[in-house]
N, C-alpha and C. Protein backbone atom coordinates (compact mmCIF):
# COMPACT_ATOMS: atom_id res chain seq x y z
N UNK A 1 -13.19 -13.36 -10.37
CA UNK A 1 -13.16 -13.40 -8.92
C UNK A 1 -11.76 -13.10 -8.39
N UNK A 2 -10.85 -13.77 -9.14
CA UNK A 2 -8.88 -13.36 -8.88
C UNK A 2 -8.97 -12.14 -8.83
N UNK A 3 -9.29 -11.20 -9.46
CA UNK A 3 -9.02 -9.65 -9.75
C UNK A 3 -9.67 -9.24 -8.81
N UNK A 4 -10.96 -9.47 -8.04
CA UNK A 4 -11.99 -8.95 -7.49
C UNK A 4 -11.04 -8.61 -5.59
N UNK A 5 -10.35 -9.99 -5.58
CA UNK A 5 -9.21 -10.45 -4.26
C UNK A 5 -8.23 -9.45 -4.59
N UNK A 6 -7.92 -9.75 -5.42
CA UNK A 6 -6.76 -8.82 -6.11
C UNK A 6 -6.48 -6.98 -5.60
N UNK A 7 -7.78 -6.46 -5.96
CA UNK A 7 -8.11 -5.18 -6.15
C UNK A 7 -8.35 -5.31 -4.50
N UNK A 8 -8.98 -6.19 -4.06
CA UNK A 8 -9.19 -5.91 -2.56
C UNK A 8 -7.92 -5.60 -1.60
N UNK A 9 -7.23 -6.77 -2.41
CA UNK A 9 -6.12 -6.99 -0.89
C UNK A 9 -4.82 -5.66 -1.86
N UNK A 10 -4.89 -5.16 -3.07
CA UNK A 10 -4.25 -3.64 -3.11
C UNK A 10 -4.68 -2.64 -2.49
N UNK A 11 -5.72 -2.86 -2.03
CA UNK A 11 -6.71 -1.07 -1.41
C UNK A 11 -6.19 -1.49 0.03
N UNK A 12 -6.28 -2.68 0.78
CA UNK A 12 -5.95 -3.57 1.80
C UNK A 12 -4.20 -2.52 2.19
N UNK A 13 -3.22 -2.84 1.48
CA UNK A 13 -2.22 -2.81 1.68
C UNK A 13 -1.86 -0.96 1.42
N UNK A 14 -2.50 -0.83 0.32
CA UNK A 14 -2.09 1.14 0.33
C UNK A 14 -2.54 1.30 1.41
N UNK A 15 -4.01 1.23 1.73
CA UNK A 15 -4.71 1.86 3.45
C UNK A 15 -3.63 1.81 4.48
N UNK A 16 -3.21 0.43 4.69
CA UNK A 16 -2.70 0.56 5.51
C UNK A 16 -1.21 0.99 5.82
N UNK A 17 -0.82 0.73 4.68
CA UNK A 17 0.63 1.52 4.64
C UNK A 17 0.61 2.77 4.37
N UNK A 18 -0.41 3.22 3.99
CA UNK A 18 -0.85 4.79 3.79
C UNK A 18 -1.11 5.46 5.02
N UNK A 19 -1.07 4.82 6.08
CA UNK A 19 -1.93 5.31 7.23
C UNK A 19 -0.39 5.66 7.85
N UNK A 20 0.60 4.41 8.10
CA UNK A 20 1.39 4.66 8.45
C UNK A 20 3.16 5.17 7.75
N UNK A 21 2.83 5.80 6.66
CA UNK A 21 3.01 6.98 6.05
C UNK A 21 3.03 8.28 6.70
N UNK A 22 1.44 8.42 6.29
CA UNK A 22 0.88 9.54 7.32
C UNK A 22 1.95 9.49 9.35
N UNK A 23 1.61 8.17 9.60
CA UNK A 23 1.93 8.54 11.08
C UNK A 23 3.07 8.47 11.24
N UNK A 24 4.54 8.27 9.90
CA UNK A 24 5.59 8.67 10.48
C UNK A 24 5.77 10.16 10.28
N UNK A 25 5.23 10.97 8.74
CA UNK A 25 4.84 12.42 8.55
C UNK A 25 4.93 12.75 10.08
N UNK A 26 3.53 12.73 10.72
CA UNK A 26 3.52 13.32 12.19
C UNK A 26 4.63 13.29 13.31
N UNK A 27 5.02 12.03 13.63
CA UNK A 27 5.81 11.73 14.32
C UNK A 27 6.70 10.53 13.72
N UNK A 28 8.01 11.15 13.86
CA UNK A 28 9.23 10.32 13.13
C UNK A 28 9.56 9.25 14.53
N UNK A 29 9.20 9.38 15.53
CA UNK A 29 9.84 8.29 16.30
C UNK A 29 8.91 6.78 16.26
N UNK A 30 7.55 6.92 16.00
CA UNK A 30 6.81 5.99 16.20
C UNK A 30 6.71 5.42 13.99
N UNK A 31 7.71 4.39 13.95
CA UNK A 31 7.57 3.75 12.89
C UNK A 31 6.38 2.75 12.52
N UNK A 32 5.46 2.04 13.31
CA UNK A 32 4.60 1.40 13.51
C UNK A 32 5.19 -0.04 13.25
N UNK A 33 4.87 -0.69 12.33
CA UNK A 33 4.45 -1.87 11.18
C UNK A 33 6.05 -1.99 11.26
N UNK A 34 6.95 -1.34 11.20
CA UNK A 34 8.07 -1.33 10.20
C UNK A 34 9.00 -0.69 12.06
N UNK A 35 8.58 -0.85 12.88
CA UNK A 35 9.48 -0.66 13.86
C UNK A 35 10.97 -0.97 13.99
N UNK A 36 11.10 -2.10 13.12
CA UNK A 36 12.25 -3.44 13.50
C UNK A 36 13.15 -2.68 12.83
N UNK A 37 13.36 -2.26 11.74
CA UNK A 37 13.92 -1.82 10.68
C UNK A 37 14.87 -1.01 11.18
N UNK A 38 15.99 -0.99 10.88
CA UNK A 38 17.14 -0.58 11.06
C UNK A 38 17.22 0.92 10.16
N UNK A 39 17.85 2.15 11.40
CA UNK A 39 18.53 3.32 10.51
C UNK A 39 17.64 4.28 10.66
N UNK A 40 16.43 4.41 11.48
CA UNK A 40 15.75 5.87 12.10
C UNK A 40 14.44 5.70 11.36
N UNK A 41 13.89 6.87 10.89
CA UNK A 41 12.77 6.60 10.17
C UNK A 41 13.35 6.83 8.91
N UNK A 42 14.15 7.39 7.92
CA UNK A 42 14.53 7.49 6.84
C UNK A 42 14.26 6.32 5.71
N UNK A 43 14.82 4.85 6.23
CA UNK A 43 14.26 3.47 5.50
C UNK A 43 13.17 3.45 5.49
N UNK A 44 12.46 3.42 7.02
CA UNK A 44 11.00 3.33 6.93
C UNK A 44 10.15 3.76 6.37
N UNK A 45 10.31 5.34 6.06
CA UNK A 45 9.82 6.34 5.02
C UNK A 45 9.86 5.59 3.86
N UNK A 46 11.18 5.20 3.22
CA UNK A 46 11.21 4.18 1.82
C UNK A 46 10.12 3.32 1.78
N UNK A 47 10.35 2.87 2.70
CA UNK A 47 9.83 1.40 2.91
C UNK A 47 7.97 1.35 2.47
N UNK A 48 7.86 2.26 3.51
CA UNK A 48 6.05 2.88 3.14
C UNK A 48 5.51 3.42 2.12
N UNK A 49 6.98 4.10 1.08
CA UNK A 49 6.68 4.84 0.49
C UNK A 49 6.13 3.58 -0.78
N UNK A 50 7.12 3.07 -0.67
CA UNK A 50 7.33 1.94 -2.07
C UNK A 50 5.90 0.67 -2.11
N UNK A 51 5.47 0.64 -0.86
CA UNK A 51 4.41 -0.90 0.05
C UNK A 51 2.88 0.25 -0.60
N UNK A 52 2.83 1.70 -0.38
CA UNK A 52 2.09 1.97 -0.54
C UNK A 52 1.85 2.75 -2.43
N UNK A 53 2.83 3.17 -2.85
CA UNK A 53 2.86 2.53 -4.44
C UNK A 53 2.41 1.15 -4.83
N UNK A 54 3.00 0.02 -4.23
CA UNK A 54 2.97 -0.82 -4.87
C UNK A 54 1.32 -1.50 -4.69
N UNK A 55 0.37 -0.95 -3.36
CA UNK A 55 -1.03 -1.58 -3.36
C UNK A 55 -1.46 -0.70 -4.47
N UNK A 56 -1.31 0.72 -4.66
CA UNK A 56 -1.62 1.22 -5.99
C UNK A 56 -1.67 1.04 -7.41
N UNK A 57 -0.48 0.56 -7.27
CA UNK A 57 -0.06 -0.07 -8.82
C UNK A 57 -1.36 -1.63 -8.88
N UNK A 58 -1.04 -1.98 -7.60
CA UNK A 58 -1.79 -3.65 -7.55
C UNK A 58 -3.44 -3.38 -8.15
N UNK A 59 -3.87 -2.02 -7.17
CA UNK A 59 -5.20 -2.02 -7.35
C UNK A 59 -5.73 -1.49 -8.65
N UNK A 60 -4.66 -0.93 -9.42
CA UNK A 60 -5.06 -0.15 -10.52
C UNK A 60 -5.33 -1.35 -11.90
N UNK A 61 -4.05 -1.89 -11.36
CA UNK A 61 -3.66 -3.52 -12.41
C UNK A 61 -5.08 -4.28 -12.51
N UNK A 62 -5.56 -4.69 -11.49
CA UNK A 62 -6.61 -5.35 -11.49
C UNK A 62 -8.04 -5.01 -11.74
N UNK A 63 -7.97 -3.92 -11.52
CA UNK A 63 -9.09 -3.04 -11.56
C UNK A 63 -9.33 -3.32 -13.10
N UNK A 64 -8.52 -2.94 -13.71
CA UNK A 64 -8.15 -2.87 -15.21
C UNK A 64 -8.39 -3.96 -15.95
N UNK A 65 -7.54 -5.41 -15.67
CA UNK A 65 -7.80 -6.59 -15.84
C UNK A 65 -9.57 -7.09 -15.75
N UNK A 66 -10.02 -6.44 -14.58
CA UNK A 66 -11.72 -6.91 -14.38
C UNK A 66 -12.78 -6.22 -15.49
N UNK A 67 -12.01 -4.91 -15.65
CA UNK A 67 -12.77 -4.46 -16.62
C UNK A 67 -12.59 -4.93 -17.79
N UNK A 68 -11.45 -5.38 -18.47
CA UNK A 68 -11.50 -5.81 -19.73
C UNK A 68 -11.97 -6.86 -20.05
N UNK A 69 -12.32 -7.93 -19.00
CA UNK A 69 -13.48 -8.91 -18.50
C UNK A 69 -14.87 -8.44 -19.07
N UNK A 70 -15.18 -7.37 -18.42
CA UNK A 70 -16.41 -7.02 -18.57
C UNK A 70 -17.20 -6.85 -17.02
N UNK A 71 -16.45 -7.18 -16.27
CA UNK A 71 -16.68 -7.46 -14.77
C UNK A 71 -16.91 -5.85 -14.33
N UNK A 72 -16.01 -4.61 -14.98
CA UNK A 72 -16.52 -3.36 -14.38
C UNK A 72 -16.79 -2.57 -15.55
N UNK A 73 -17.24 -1.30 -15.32
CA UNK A 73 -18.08 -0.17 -16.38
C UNK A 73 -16.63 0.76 -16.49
């Protein structure tokens, strides 16, 4: 069931840092999520880049973990 949360709240966090990824791509003035952040969009870019790796890495980890459970095919 841990892994099941797990895998959720990684897809949870790429989506949405993935989204706003995408919406600094389009427009560099609107940072969203990450407005506060000091130094233009350049950090922020980091910032999204790394939040949305890291739900990847999360969701892949667990994904993995459930299967060796037996929990996935």
């Amino acid at each position: 069931m841990k892994y099941d949360i797990l895998q959720i709240l990684g897809a949870v966090v790429m989506v949405a840092f993935g989204q706003g990824l995408v919406r600094l791509f389009a427009d560099h003035g609107n940072r969203g999520l990450l407005g506060w952040l000091p130094g233009g969009p350049a950090p922020a870019f980091v910032v999204y880049a790394v939040l949305v790796a890291a739900g990847v890495v999360l969701t892949g980890w667990a994904h993995k973990r459930a299967k060796d459970l037996g929990r996935r095919k």
